[in-house]
C-alpha atoms as a PDB file:
ATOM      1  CA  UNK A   1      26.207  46.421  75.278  1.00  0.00           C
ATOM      2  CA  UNK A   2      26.337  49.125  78.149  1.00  0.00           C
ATOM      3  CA  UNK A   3      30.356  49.393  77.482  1.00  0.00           C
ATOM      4  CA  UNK A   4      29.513  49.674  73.404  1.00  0.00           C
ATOM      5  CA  UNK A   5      27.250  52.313  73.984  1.00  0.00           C
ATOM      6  CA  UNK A   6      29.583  54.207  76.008  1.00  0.00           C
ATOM      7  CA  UNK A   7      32.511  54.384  73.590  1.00  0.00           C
ATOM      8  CA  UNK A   8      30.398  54.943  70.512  1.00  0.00           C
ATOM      9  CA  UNK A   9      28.695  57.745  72.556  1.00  0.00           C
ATOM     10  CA  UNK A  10      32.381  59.056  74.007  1.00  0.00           C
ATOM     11  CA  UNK A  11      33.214  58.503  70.261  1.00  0.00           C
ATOM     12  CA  UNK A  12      30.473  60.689  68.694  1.00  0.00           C
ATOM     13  CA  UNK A  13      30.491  63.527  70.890  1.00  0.00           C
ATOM     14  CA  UNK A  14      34.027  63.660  70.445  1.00  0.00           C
ATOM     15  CA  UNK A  15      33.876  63.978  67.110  1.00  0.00           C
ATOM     16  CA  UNK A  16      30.904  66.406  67.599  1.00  0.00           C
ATOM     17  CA  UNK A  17      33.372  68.983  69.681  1.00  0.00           C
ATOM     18  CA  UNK A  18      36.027  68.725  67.050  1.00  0.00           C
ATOM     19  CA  UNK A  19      33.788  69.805  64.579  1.00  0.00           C
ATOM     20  CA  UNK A  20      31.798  72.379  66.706  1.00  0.00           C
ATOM     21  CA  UNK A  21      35.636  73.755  67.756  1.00  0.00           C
ATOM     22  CA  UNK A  22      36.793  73.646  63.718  1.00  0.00           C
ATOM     23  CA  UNK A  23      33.481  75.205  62.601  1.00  0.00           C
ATOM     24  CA  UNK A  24      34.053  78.112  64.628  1.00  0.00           C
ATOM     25  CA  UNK A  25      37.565  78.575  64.524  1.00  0.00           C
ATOM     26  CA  UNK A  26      36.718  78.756  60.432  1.00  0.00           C
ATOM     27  CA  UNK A  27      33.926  81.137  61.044  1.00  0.00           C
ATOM     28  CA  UNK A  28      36.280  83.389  62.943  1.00  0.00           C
ATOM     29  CA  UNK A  29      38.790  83.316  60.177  1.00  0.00           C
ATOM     30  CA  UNK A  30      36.472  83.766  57.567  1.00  0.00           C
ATOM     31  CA  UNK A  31      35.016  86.862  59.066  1.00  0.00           C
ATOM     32  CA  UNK A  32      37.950  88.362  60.046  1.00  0.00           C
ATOM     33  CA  UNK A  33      38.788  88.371  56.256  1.00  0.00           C
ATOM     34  CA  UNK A  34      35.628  89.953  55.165  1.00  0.00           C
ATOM     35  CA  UNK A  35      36.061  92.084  57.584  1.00  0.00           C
ATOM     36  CA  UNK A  36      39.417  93.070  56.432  1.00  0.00           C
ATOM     37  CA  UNK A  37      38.584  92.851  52.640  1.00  0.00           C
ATOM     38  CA  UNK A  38      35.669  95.417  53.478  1.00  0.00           C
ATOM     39  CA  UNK A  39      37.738  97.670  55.498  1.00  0.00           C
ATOM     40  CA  UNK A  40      40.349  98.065  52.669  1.00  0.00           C
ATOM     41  CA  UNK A  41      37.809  98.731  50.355  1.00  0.00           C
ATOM     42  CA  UNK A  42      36.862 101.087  52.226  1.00  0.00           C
ATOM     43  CA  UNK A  43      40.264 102.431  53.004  1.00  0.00           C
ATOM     44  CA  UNK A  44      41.012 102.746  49.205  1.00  0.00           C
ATOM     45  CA  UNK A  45      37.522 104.458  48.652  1.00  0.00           C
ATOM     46  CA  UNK A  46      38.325 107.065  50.742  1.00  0.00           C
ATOM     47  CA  UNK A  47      41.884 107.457  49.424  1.00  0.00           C
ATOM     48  CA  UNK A  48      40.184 108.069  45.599  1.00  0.00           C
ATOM     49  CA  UNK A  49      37.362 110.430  46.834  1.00  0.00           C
ATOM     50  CA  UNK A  50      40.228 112.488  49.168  1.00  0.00           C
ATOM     51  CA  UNK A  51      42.762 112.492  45.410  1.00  0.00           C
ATOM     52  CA  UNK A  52      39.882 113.304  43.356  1.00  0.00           C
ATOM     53  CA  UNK A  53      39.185 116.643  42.736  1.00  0.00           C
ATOM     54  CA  UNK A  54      36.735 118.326  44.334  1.00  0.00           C
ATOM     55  CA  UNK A  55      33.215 119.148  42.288  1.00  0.00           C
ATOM     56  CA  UNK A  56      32.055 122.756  41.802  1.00  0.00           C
ATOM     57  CA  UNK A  57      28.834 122.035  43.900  1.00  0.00           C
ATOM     58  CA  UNK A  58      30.796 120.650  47.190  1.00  0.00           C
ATOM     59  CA  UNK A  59      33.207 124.209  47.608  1.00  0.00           C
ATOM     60  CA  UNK A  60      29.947 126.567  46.382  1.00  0.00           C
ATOM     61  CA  UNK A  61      28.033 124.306  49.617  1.00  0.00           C
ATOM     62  CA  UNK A  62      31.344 124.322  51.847  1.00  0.00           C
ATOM     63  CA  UNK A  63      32.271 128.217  51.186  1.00  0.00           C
ATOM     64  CA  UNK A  64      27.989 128.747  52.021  1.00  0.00           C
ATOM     65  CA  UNK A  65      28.304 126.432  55.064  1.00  0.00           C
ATOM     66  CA  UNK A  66      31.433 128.264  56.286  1.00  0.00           C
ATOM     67  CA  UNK A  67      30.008 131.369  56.166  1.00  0.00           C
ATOM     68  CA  UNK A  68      27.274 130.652  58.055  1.00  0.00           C
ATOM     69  CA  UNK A  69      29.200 129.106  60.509  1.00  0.00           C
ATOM     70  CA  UNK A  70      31.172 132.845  60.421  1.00  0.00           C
ATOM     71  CA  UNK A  71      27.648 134.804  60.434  1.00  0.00           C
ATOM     72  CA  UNK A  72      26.265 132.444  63.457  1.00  0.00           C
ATOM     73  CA  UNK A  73      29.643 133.334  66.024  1.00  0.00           C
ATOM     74  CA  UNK A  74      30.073 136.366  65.136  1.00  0.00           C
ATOM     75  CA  UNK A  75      26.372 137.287  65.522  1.00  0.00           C
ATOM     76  CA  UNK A  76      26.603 135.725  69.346  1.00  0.00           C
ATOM     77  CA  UNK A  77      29.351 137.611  69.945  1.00  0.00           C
ATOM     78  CA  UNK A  78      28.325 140.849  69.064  1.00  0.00           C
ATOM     79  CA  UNK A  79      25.386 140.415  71.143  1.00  0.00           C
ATOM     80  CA  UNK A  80      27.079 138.978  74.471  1.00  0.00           C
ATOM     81  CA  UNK A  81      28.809 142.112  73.505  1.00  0.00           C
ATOM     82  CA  UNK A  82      26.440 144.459  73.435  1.00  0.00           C
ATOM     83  CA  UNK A  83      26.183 143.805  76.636  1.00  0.00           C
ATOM     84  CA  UNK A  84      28.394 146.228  77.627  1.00  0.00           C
ATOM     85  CA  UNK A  85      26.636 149.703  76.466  1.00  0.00           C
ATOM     86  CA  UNK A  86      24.808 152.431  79.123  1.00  0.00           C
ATOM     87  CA  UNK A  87      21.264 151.154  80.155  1.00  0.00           C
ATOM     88  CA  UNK A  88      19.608 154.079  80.052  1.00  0.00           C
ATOM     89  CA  UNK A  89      20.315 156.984  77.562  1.00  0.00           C
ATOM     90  CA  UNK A  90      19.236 160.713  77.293  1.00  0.00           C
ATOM     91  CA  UNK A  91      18.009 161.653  74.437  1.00  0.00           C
ATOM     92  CA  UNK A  92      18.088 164.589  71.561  1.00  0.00           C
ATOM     93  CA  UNK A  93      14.618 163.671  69.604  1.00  0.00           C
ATOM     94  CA  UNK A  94      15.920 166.868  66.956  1.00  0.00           C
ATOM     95  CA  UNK A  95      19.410 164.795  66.126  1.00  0.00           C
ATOM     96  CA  UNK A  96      17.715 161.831  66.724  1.00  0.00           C
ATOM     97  CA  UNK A  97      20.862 160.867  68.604  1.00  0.00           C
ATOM     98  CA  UNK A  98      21.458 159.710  72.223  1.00  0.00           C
ATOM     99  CA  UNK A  99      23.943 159.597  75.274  1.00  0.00           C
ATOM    100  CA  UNK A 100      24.886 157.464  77.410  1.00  0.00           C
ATOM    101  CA  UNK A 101      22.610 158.857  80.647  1.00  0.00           C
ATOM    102  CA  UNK A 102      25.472 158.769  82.917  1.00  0.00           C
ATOM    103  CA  UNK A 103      27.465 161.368  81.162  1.00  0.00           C
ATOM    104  CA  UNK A 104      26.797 164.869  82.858  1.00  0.00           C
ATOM    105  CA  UNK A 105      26.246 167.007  79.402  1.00  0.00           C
ATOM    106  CA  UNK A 106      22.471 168.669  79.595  1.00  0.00           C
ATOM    107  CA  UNK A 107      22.002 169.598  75.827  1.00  0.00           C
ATOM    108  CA  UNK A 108      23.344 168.104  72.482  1.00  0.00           C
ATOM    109  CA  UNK A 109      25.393 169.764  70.433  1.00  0.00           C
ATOM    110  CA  UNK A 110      22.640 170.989  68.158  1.00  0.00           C
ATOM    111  CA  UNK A 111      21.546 173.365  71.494  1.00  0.00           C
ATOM    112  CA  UNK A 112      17.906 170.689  71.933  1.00  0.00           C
ATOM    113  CA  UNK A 113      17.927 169.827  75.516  1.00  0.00           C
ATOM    114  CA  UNK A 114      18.379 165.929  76.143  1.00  0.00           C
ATOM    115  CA  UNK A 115      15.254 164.067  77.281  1.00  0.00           C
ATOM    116  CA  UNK A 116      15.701 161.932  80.235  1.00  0.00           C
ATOM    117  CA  UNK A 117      12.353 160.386  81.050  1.00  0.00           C
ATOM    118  CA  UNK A 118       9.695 160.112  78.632  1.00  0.00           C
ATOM    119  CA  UNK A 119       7.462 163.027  78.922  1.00  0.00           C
ATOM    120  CA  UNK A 120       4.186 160.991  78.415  1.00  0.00           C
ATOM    121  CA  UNK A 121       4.903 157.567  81.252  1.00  0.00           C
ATOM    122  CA  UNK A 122       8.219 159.202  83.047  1.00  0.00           C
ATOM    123  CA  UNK A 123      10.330 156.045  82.385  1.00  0.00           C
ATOM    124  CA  UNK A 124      13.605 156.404  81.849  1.00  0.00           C
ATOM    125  CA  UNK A 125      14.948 155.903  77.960  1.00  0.00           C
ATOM    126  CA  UNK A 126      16.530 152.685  76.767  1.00  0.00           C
ATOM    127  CA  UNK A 127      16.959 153.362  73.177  1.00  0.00           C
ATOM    128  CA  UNK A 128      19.721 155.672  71.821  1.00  0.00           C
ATOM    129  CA  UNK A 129      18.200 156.540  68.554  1.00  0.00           C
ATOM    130  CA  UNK A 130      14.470 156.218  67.316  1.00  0.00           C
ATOM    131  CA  UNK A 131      11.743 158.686  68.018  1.00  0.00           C
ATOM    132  CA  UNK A 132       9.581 156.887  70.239  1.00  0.00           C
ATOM    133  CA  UNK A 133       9.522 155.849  73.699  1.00  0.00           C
ATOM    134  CA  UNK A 134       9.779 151.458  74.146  1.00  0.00           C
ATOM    135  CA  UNK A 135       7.241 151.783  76.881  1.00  0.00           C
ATOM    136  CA  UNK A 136       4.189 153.703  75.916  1.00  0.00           C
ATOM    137  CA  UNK A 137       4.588 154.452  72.291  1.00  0.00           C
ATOM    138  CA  UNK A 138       4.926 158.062  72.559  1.00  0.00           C
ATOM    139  CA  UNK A 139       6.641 159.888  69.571  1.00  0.00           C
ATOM    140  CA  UNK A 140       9.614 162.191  70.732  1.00  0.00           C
ATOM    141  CA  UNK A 141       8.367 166.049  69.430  1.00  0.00           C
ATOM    142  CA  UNK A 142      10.426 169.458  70.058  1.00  0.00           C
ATOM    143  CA  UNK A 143       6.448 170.446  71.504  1.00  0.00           C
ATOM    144  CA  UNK A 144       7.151 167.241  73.899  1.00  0.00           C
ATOM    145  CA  UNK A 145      10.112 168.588  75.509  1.00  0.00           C
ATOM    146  CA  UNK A 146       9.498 170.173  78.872  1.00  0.00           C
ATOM    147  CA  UNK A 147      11.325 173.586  78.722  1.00  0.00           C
ATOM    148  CA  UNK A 148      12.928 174.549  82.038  1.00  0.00           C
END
């Protein structure tokens, strides 16, 4: 009996590993084809949406994205750039026009002596144009300017 149930056991579980081994070797091969059949669907979906032509709502949203894009770098740059210009300015509240305080004219063209400081707080201008000082608020008037 002990020699029966030995070989019908060696018999079933080697049956058992054959099919465990076939089922998954069929498993593999059947999802390697779905696989493939959804890949090339895929592949040829893309290949129609690429040779179709292209709505009037996808350029209008492209062309808007684009130049956005444009606006975005272009605005960075201009203000890493900016970067560059004279901290401190004097300053012709008349023209409404400024200098760059490092250069060594004393009046503007229009004959308005240049303010350097703000006649109210003292600080030294930062703006180039605009009639009032960034620190205190006080508007730029030819009765401001300090004669000498």
């Amino acid at each position: 009996m002990h020699k029966k149930l030995t070989t019908y056991t060696k018999k079933l579980f080697g049956d058992l590993h054959s099919a465990i081994i076939s089922i998954t070797v069929l498993a593999l091969l059947s999802g390697s084809g779905i696989v493939y059949h959804f890949y090339k669907n895929l592949w040829l979906s893309l290949i129609d949406t690429i040779q179709s032509p292209t709505p009037l709502w996808a350029t209008i949203v492209l062309v808007s994205l684009l130049g956005v894009y444009v606006y975005i770098r272009t605005s960075r740059f201009h203000s890493l750039s900016n970067t560059s210009k004279p901290k401190y300015y004097k300053y012709c509240p008349d023209c409404d026009a400024g200098i760059s305080a490092k250069k060594p004219e004393n009046y503007c063209q229009c004959g308005t002596k240049y303010l350097e400081k703000c006649p109210s707080c003292s600080k030294k201008i930062i703006r180039d144009s605009g009639c009032v000082c960034s620190f205190c608020g006080h508007v730029f008037e030819m009765s401001s300017i300090p004669v000498d």
